[in-house]
N, C-alpha and C. Protein backbone atom coordinates (compact mmCIF):
# COMPACT_ATOMS: atom_id res chain seq x y z
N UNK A 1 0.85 -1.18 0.00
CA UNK A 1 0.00 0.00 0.00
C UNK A 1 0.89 1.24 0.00
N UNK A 2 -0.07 2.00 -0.88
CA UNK A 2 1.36 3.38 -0.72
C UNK A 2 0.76 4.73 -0.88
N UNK A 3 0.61 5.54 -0.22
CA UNK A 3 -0.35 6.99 -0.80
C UNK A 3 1.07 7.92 -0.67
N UNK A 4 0.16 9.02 -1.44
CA UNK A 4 0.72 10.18 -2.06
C UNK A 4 0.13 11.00 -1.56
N UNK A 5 0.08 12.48 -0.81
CA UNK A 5 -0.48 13.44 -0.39
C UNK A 5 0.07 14.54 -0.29
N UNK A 6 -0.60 15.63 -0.40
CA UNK A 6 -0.27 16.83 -1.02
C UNK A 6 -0.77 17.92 0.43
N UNK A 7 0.03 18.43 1.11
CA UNK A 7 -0.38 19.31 2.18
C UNK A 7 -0.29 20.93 1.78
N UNK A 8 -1.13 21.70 2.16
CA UNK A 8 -0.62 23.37 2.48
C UNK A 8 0.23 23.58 3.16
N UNK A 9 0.79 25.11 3.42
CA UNK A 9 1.72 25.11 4.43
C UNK A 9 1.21 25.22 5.85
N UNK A 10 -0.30 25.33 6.19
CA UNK A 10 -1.18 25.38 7.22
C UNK A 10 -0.86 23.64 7.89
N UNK A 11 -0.73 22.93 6.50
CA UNK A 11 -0.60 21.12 7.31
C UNK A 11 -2.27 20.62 6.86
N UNK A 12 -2.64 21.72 6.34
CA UNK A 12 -4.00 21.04 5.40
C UNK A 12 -4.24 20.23 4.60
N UNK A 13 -4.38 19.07 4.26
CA UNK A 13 -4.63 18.23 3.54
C UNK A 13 -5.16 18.85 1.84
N UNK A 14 -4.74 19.11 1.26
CA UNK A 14 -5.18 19.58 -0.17
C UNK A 14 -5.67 18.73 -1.19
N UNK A 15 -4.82 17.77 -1.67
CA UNK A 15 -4.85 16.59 -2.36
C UNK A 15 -4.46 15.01 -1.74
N UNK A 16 -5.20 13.98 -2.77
CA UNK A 16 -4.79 12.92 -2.52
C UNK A 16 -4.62 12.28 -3.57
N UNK A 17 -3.43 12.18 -4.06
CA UNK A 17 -2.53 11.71 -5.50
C UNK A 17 -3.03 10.46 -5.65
N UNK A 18 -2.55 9.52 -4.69
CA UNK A 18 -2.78 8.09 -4.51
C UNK A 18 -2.73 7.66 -3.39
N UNK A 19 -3.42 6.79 -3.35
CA UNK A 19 -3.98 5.83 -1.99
C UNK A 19 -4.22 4.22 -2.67
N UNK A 20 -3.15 3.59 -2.94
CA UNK A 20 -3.37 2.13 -3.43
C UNK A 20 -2.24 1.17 -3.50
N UNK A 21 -2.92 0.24 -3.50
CA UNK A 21 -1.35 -0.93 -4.09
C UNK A 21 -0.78 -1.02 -5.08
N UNK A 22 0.43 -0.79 -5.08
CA UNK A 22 1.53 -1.18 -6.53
C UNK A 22 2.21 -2.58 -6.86
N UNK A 23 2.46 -2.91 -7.77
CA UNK A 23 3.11 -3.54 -7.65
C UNK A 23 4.62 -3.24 -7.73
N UNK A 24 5.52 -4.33 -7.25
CA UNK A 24 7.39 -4.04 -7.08
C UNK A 24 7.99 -3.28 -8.32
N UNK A 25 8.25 -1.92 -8.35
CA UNK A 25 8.85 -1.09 -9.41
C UNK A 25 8.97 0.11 -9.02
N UNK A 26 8.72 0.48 -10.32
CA UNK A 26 9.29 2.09 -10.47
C UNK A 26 7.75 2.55 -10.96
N UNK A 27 6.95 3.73 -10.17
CA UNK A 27 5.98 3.76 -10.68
C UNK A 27 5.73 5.54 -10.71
N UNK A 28 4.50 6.23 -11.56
CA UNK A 28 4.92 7.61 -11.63
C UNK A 28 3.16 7.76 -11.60
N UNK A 29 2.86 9.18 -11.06
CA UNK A 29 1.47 9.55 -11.18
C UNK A 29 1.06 10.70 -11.57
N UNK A 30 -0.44 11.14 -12.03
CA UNK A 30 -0.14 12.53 -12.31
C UNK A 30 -0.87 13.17 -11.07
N UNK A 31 -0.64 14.48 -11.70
CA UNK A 31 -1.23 15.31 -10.25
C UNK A 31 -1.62 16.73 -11.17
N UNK A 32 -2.98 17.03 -10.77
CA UNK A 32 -3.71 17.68 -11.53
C UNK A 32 -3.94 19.32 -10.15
N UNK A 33 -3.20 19.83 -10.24
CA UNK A 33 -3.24 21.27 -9.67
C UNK A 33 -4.03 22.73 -9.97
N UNK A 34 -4.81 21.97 -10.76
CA UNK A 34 -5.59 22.96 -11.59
C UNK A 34 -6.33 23.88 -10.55
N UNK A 35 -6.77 23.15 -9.49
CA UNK A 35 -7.43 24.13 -8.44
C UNK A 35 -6.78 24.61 -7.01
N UNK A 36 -5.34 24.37 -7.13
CA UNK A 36 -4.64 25.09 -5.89
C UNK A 36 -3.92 26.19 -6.58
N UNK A 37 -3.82 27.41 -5.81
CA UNK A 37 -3.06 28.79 -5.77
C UNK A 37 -1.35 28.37 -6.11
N UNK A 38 -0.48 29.18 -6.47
CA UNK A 38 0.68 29.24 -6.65
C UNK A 38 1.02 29.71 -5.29
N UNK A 39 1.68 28.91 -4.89
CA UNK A 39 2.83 28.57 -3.46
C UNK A 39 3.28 27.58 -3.38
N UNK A 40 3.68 27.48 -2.15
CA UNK A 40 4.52 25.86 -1.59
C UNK A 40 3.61 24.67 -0.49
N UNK A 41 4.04 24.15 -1.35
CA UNK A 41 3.39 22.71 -0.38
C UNK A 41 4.13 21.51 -0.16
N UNK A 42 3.66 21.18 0.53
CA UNK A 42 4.16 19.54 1.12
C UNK A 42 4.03 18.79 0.67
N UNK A 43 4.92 17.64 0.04
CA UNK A 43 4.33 16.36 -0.36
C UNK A 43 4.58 15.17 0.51
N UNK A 44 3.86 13.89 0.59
CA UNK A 44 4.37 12.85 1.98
C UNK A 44 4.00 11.49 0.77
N UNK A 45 4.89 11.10 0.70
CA UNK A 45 4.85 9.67 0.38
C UNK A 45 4.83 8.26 1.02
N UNK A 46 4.30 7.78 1.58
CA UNK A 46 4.07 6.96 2.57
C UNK A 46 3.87 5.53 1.94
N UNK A 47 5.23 4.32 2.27
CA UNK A 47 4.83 3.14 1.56
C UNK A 47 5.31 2.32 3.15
N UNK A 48 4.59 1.10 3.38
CA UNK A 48 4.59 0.39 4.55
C UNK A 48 5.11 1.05 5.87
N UNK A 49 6.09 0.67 6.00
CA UNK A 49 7.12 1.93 7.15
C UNK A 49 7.78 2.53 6.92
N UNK A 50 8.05 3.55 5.33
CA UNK A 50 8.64 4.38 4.95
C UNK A 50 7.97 5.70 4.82
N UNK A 51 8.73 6.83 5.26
CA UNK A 51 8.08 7.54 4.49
C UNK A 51 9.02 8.74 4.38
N UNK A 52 8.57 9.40 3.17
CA UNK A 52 9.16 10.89 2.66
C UNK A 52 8.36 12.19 2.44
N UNK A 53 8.80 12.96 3.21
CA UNK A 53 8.38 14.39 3.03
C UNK A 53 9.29 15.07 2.30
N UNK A 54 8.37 16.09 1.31
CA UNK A 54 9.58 16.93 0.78
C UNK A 54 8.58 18.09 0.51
N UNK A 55 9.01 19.37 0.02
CA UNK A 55 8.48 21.00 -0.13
C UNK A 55 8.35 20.68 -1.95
N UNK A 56 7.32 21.51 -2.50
CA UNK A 56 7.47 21.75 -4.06
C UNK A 56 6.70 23.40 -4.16
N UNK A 57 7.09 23.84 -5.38
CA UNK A 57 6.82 25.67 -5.63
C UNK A 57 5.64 24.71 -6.69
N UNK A 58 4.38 25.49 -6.08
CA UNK A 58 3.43 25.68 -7.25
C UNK A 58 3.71 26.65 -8.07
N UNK A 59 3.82 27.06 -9.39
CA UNK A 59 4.09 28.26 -10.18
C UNK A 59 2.94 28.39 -11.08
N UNK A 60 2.28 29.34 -11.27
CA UNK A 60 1.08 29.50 -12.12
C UNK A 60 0.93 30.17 -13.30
């Protein structure tokens, strides 16, 4: 299982990329921003007991 989530800088939940099972690879998704403002947000990638946070610039 592995989700993808997209925070404000408030820690608001904005988007949810993915929420599902993969199978063993290399896998890519899209992400449709059409309705958030130009700033920065959070992204959290979360697969079993891993996980990664990182910052991205919305630009509009």
């Amino acid at each position: 299982q592995a989700s993808l989530t997209v925070y404000n800088m408030l820690g608001q939940e904005v988007a949810v990329v993915a929420n599902k099972r993969f199978n063993a690879g290399e896998h890519s998704v899209n992400f449709d921003a059409s309705a958030l403002a130009s700033g920065i947000y959070i992204y959290r990638l979360q697969s079993g007991s891993q996980t990664l946070t990182k910052q991205m610039t919305l630009i509009k």
